[in-house]
PDB file of N, CA and C in Angstrom:
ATOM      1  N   UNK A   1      21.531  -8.238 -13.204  1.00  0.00           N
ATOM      2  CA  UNK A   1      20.089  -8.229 -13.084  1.00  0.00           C
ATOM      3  C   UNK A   1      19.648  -6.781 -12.893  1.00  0.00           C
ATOM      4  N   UNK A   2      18.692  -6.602 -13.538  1.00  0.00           N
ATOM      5  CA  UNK A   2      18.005  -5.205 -13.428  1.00  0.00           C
ATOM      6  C   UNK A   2      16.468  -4.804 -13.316  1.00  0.00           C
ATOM      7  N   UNK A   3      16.107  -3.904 -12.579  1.00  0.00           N
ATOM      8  CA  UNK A   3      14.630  -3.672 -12.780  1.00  0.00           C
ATOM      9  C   UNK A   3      14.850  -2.106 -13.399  1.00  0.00           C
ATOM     10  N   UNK A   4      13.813  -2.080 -14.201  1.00  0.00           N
ATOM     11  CA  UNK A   4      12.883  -0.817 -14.657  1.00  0.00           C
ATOM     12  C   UNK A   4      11.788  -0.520 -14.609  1.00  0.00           C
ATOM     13  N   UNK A   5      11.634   0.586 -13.450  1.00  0.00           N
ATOM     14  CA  UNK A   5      10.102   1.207 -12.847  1.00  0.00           C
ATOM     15  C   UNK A   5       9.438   2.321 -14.298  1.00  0.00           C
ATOM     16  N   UNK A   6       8.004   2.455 -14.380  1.00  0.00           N
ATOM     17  CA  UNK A   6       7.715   3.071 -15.445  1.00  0.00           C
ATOM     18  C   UNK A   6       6.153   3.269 -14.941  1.00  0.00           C
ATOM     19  N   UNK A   7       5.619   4.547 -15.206  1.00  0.00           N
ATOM     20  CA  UNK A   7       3.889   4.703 -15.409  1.00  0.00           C
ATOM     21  C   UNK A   7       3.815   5.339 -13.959  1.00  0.00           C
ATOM     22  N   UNK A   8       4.416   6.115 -13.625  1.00  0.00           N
ATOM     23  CA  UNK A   8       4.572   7.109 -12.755  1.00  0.00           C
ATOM     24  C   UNK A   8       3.812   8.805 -13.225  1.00  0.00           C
ATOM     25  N   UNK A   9       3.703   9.483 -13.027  1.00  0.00           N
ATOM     26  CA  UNK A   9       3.270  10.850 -13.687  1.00  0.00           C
ATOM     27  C   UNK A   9       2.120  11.795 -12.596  1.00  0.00           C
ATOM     28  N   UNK A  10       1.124  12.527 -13.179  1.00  0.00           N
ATOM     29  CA  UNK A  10       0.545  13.080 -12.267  1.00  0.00           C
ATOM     30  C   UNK A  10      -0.396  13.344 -12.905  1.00  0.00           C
ATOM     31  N   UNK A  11      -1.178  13.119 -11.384  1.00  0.00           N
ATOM     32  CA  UNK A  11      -3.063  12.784 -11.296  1.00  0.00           C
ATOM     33  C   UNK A  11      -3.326  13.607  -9.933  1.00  0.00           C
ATOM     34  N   UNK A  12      -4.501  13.991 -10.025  1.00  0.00           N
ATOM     35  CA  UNK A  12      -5.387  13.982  -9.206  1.00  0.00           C
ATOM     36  C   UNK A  12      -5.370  13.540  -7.962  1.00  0.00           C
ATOM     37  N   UNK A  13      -5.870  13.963  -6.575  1.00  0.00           N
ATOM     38  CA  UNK A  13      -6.072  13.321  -5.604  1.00  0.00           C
ATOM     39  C   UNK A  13      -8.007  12.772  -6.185  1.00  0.00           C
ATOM     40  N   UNK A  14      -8.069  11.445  -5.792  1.00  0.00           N
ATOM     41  CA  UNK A  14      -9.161  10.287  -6.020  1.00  0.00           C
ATOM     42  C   UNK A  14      -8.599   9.668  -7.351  1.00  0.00           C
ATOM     43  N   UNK A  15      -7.895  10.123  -8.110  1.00  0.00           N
ATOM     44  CA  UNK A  15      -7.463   9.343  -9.292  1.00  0.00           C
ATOM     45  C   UNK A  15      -6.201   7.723  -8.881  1.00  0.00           C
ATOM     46  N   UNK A  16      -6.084   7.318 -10.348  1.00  0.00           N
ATOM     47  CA  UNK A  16      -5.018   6.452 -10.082  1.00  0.00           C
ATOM     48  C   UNK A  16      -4.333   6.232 -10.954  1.00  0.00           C
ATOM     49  N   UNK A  17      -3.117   5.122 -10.824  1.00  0.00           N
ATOM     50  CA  UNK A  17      -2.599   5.112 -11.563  1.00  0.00           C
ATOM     51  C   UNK A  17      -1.771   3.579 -11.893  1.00  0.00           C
ATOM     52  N   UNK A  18      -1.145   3.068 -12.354  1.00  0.00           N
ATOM     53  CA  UNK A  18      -0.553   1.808 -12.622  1.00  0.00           C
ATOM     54  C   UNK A  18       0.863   1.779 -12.733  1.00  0.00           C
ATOM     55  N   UNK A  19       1.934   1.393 -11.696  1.00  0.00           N
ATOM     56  CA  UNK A  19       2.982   1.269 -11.904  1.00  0.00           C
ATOM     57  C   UNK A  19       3.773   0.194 -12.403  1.00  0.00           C
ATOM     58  N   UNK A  20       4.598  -0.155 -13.040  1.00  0.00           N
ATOM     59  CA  UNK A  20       5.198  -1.726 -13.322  1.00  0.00           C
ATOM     60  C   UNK A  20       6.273  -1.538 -13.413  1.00  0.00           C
ATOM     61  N   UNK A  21       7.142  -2.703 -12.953  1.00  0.00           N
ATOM     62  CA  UNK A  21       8.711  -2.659 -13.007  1.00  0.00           C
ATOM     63  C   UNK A  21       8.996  -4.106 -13.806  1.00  0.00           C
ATOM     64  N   UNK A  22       9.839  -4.051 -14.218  1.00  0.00           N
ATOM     65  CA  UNK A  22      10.224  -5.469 -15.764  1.00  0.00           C
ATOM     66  C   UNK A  22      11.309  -5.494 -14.795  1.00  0.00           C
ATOM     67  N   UNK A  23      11.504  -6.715 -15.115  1.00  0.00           N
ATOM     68  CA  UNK A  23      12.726  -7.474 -14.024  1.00  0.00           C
ATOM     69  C   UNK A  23      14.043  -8.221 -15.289  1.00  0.00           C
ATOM     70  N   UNK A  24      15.035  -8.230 -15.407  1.00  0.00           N
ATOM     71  CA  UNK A  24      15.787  -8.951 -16.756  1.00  0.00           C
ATOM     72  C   UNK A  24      16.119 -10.357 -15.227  1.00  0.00           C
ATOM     73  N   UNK A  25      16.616 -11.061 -15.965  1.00  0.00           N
ATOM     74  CA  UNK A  25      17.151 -12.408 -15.564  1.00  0.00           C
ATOM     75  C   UNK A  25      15.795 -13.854 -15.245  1.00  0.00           C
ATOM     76  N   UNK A  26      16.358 -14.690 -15.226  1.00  0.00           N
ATOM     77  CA  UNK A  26      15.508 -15.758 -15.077  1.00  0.00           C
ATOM     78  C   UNK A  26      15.143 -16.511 -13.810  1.00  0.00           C
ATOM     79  N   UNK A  27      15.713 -15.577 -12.841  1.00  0.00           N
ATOM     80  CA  UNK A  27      15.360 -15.684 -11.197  1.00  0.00           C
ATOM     81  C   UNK A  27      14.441 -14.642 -10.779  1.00  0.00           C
ATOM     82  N   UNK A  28      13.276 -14.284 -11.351  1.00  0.00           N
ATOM     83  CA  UNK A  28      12.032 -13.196 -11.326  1.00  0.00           C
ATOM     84  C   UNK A  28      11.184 -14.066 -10.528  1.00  0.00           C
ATOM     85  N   UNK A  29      10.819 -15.658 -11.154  1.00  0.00           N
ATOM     86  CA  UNK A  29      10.016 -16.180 -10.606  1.00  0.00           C
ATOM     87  C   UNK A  29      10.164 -16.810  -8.911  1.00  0.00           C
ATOM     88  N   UNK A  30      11.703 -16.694  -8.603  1.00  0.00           N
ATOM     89  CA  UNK A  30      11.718 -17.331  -7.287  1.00  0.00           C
ATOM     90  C   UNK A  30      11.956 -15.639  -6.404  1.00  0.00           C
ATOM     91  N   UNK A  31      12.060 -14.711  -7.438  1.00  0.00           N
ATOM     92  CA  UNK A  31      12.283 -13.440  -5.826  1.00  0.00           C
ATOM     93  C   UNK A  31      11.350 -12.801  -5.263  1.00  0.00           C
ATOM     94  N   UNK A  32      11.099 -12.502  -4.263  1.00  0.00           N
ATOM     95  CA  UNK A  32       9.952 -11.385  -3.526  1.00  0.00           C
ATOM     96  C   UNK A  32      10.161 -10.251  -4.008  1.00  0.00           C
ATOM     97  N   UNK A  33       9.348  -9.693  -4.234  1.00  0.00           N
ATOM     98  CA  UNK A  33       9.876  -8.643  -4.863  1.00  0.00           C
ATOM     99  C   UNK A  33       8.867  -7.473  -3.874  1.00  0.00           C
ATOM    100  N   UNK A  34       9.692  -6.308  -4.099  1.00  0.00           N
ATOM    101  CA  UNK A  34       8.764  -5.210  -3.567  1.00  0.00           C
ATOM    102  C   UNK A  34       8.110  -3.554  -3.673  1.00  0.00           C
ATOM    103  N   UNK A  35       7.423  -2.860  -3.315  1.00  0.00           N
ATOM    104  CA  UNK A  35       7.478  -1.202  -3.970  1.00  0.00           C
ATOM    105  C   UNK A  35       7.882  -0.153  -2.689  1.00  0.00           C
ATOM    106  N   UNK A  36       8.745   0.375  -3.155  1.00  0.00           N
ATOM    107  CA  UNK A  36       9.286   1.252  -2.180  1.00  0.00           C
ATOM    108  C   UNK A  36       8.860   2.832  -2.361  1.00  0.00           C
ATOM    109  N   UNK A  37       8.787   3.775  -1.480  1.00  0.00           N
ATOM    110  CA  UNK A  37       8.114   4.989  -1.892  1.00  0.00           C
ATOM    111  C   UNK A  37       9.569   6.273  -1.186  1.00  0.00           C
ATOM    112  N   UNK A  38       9.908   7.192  -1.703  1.00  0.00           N
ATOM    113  CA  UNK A  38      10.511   8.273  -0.906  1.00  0.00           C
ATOM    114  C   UNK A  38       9.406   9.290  -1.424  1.00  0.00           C
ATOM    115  N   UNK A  39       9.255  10.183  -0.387  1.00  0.00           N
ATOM    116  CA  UNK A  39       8.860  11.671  -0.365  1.00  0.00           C
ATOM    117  C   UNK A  39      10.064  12.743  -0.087  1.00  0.00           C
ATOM    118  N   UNK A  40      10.188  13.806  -0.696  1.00  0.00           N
ATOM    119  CA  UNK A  40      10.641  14.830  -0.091  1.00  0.00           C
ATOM    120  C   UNK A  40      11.101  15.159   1.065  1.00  0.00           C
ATOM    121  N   UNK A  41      12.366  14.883   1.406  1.00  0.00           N
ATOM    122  CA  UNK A  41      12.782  15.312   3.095  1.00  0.00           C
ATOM    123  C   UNK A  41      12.417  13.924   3.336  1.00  0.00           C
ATOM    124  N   UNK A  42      12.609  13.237   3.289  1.00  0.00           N
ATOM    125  CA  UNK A  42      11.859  11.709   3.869  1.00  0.00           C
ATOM    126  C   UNK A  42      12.442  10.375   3.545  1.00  0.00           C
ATOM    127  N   UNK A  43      12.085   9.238   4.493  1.00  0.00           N
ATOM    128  CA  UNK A  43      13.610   8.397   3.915  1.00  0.00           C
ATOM    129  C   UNK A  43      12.597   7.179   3.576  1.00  0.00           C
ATOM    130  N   UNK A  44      13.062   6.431   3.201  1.00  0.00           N
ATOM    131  CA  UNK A  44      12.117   5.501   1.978  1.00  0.00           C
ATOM    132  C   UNK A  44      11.523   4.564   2.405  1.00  0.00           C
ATOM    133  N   UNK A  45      10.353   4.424   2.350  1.00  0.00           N
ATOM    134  CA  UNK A  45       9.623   3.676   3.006  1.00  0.00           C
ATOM    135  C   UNK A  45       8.742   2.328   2.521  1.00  0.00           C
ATOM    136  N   UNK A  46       8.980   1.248   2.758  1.00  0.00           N
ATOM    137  CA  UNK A  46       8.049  -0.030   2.191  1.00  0.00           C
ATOM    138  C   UNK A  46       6.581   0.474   1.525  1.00  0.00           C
ATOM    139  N   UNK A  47       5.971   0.183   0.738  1.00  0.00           N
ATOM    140  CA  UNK A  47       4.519  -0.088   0.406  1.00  0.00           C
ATOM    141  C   UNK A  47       3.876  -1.227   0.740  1.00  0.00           C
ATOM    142  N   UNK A  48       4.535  -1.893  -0.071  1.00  0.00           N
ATOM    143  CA  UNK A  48       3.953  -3.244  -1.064  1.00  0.00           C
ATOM    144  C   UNK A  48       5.010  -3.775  -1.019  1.00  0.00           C
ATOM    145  N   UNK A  49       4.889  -5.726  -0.373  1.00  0.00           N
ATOM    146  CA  UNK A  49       6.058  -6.698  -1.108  1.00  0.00           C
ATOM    147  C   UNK A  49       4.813  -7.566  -1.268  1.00  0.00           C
ATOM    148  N   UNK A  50       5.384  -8.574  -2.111  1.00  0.00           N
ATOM    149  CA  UNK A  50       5.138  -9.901  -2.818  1.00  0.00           C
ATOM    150  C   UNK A  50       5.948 -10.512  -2.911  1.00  0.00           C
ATOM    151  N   UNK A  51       5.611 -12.282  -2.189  1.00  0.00           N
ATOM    152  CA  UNK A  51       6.520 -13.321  -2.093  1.00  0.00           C
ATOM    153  C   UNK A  51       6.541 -13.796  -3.696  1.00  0.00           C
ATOM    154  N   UNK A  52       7.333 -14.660  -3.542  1.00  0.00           N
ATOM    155  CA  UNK A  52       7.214 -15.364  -4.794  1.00  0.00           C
ATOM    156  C   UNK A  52       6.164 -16.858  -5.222  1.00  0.00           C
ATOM    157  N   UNK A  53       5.769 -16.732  -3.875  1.00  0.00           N
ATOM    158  CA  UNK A  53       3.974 -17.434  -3.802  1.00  0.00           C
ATOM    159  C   UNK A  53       3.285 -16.928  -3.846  1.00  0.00           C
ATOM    160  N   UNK A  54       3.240 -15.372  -3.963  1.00  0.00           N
ATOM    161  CA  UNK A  54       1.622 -14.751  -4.391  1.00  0.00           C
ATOM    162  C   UNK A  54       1.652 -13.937  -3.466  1.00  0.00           C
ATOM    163  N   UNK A  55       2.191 -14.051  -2.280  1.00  0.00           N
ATOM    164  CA  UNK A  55       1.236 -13.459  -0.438  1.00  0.00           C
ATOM    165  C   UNK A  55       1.899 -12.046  -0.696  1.00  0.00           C
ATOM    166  N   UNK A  56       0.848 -11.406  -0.043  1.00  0.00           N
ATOM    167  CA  UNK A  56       0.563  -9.632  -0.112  1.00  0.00           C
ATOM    168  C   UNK A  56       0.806  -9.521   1.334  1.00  0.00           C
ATOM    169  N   UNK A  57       1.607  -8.210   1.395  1.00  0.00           N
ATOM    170  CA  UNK A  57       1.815  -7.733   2.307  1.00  0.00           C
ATOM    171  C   UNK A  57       1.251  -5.944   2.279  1.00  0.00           C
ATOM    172  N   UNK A  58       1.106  -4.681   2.871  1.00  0.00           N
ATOM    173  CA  UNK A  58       1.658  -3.824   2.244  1.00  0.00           C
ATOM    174  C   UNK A  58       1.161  -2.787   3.982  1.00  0.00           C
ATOM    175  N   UNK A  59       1.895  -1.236   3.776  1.00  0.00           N
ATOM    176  CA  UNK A  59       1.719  -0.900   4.615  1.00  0.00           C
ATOM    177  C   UNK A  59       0.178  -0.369   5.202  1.00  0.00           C
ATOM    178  N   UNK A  60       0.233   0.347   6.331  1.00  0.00           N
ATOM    179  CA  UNK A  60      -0.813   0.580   6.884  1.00  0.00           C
ATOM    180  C   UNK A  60      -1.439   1.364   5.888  1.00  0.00           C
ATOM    181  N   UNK A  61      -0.938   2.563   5.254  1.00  0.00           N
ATOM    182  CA  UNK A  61      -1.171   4.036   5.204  1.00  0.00           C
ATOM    183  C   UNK A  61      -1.940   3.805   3.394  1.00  0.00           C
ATOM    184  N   UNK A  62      -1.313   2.473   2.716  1.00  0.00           N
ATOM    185  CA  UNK A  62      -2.098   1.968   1.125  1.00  0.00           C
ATOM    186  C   UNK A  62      -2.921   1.102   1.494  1.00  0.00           C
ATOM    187  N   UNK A  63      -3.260   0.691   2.492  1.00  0.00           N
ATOM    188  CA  UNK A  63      -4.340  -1.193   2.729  1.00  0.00           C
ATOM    189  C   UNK A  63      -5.442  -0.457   2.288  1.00  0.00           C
ATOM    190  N   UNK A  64      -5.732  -1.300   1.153  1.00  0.00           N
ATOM    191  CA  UNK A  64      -7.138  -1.044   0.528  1.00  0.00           C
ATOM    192  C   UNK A  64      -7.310  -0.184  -0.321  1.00  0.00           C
ATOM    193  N   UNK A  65      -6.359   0.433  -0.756  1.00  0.00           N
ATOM    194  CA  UNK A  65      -5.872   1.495  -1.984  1.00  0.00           C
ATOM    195  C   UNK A  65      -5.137   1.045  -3.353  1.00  0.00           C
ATOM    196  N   UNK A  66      -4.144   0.238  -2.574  1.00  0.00           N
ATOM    197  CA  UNK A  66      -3.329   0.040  -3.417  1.00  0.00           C
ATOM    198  C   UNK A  66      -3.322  -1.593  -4.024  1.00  0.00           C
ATOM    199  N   UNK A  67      -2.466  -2.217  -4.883  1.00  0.00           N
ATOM    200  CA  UNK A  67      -2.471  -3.752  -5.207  1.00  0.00           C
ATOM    201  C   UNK A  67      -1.411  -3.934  -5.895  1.00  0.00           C
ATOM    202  N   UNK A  68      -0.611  -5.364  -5.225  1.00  0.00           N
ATOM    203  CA  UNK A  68       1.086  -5.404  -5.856  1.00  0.00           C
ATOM    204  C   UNK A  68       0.417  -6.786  -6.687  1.00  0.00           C
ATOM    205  N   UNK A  69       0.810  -7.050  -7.470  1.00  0.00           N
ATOM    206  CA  UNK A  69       0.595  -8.308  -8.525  1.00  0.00           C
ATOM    207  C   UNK A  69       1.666  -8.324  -8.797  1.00  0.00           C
ATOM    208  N   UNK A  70       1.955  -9.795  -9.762  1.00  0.00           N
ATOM    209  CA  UNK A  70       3.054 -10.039 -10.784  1.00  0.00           C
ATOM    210  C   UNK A  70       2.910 -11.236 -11.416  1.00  0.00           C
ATOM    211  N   UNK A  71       3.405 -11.130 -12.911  1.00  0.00           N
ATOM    212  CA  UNK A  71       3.283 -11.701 -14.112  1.00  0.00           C
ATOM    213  C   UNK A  71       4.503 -12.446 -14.228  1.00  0.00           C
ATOM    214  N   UNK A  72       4.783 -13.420 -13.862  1.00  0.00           N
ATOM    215  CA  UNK A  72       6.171 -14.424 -13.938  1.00  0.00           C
ATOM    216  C   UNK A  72       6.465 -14.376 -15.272  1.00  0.00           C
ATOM    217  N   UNK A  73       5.706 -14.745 -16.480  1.00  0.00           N
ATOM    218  CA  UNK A  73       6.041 -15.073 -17.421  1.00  0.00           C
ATOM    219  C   UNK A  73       6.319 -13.641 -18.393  1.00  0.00           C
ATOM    220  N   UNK A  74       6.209 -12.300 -17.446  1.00  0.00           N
ATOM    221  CA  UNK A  74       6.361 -11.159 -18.305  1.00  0.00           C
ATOM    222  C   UNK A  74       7.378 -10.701 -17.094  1.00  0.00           C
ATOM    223  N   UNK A  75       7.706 -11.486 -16.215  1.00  0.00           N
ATOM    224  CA  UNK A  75       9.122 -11.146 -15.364  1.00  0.00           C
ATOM    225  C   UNK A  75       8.657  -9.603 -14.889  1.00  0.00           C
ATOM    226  N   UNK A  76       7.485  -8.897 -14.673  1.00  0.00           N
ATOM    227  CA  UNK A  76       7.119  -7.399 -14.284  1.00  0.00           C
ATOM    228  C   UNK A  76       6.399  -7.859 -13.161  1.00  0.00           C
ATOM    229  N   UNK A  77       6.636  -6.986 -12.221  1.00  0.00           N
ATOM    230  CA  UNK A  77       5.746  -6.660 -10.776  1.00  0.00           C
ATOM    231  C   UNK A  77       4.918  -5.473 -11.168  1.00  0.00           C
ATOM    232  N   UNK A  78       3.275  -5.022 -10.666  1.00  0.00           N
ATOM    233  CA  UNK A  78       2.696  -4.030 -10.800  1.00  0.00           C
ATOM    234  C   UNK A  78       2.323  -3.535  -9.490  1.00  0.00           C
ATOM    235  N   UNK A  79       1.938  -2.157  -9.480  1.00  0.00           N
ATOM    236  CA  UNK A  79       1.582  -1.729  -8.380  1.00  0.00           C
ATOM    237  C   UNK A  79       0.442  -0.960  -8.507  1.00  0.00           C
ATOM    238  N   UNK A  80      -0.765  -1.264  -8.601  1.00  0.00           N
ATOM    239  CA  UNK A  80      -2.439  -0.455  -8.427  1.00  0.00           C
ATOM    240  C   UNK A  80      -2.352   0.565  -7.647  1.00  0.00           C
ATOM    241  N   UNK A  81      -2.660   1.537  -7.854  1.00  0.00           N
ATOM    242  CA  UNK A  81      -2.786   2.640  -6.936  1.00  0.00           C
ATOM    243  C   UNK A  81      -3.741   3.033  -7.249  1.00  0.00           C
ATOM    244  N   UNK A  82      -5.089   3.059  -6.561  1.00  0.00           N
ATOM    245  CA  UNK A  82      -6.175   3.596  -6.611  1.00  0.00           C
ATOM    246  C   UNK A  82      -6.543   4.714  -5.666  1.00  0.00           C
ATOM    247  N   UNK A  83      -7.419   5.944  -5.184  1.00  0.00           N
ATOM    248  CA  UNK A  83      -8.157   6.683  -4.509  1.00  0.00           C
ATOM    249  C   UNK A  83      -6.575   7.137  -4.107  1.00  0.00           C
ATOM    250  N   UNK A  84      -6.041   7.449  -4.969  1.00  0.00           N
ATOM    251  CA  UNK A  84      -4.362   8.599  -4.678  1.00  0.00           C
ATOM    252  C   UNK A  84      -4.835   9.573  -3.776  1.00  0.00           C
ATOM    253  N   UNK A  85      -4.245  10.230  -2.976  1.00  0.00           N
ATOM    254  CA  UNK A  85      -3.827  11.293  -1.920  1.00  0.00           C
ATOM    255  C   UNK A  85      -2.729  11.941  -2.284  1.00  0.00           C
ATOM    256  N   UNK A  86      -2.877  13.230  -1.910  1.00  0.00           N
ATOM    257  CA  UNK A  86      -1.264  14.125  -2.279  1.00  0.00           C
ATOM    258  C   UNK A  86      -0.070  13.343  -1.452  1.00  0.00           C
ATOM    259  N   UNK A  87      -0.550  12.573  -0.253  1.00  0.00           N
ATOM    260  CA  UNK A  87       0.442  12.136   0.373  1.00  0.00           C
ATOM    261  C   UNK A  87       0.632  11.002  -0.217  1.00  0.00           C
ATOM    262  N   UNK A  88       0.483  10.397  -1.312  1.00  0.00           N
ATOM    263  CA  UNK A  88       1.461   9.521  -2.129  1.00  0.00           C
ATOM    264  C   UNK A  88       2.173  10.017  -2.692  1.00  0.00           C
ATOM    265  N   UNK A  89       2.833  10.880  -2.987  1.00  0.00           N
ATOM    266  CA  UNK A  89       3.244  11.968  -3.961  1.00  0.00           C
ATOM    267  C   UNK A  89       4.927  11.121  -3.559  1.00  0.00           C
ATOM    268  N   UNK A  90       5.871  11.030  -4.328  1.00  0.00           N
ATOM    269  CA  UNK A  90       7.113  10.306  -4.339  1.00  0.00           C
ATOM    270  C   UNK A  90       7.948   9.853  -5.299  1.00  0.00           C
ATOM    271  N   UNK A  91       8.875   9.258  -5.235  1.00  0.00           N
ATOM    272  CA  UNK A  91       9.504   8.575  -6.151  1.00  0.00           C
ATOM    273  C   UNK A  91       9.199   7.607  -5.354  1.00  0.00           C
ATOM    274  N   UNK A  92       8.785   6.066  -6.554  1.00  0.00           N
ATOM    275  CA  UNK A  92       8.707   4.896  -6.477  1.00  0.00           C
ATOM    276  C   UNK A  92       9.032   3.991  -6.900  1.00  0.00           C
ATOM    277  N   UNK A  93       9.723   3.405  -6.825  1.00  0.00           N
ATOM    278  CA  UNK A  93      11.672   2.307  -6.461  1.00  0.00           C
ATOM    279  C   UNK A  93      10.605   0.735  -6.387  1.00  0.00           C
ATOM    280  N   UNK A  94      11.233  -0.140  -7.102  1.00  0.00           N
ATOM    281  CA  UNK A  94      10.971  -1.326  -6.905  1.00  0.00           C
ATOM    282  C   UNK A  94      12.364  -2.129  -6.436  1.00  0.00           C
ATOM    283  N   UNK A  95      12.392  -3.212  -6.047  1.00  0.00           N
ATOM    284  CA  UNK A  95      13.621  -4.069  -5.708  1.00  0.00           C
ATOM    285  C   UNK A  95      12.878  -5.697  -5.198  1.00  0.00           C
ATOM    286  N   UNK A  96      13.968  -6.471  -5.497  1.00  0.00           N
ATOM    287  CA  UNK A  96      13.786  -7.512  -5.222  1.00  0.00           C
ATOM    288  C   UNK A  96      14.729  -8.404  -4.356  1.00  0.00           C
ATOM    289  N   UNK A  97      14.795  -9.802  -3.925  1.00  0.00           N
ATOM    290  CA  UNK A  97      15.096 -10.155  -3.103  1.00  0.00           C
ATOM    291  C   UNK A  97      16.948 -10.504  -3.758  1.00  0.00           C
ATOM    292  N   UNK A  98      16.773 -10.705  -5.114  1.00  0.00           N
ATOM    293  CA  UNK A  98      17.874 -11.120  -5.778  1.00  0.00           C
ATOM    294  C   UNK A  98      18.088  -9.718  -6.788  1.00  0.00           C
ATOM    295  N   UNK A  99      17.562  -8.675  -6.151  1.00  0.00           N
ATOM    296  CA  UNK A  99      17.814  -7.305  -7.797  1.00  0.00           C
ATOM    297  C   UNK A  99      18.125  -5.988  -6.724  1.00  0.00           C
ATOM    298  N   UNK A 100      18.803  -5.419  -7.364  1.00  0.00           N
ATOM    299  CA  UNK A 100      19.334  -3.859  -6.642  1.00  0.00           C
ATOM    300  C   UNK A 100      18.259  -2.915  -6.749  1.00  0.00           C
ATOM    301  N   UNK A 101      18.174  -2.326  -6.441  1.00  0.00           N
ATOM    302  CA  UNK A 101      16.952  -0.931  -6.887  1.00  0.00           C
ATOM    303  C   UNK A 101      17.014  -0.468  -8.427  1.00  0.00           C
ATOM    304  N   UNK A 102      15.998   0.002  -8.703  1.00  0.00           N
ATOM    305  CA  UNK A 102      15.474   0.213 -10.219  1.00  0.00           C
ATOM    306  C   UNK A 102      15.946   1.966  -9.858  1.00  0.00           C
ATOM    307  N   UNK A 103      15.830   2.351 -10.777  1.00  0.00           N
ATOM    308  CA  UNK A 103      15.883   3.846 -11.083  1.00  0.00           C
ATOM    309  C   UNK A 103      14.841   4.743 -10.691  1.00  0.00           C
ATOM    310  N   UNK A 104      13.562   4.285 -10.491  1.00  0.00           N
ATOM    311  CA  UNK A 104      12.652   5.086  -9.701  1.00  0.00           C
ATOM    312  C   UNK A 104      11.707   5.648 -10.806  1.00  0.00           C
ATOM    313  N   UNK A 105      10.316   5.756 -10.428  1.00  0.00           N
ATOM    314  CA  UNK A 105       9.290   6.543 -11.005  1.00  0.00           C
ATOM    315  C   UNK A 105       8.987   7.650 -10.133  1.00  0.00           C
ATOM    316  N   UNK A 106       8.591   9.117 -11.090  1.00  0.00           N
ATOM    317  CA  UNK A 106       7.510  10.051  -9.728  1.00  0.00           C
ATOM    318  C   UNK A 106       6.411   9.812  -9.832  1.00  0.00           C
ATOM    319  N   UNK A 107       5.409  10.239  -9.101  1.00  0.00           N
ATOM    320  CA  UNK A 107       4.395  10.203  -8.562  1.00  0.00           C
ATOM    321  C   UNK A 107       3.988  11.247  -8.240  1.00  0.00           C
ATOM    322  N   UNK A 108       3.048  12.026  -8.492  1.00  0.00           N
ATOM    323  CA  UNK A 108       2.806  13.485  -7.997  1.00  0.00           C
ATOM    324  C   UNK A 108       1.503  13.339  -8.143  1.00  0.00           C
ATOM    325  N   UNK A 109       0.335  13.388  -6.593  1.00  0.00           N
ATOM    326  CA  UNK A 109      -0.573  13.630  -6.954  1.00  0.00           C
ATOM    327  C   UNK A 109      -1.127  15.210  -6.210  1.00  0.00           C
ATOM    328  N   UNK A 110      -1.988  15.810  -7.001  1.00  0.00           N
ATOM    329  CA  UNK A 110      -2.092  16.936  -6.806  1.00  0.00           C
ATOM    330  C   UNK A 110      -3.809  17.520  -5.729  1.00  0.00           C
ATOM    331  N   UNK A 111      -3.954  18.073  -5.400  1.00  0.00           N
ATOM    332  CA  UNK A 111      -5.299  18.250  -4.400  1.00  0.00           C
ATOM    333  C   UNK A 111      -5.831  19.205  -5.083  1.00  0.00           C
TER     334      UNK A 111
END
């Protein structure tokens, strides 16, 4: 089983951007899946999970910025990132409850 993170790049602080990770196997629809963030010097930190009923979770520092969705039948999780800050700036890792870590997107937003 594998994920692939993609739509990472660099914007603006107030800009945004759209991340998605494609999931292979046919256990997408029963896993939680989630978005993970590292910064520089920094050890990796939750965003965003999603059960496999829908329910949103995400941390303090994105509530109201950001939005995790997912498309069962396109087996991809997305991640909304709206009103970016330089302090999103990262590589961003998806994983799931049944999947290893994806390879990672950057993220660089600039001030």
């Amino acid at each position: 089983v594998q994920l692939v993170e993609s739509g990472g790049g660099l914007v603006q602080a107030g800009g945004s951007l759209r991340l998605s990770c494609a999931a292979s196997g046919s256990i997408f629809s029963i896993s939680g899946m989630g978005w993970y963030r590292q910064a520089p010097g920094k050890q990796r930190e939750l965003v965003a999970v999603i059960t496999s009923g829908g329910s949103t979770n995400y941390a303090d520092s994105v509530k109201g910025r950001f939005t995790i969705s997912r498309d069962n039948a396109k087996t991809t999780v997305y991640l909304q990132m709206n009103s970016l800050k330089p302090e999103d700036t990262g590589v961003y890792y998806c994983k799931g409850d049944y999947y290893d870590w994806g390879q990672g997107t950057q993220v660089t937003v600039s001030s």
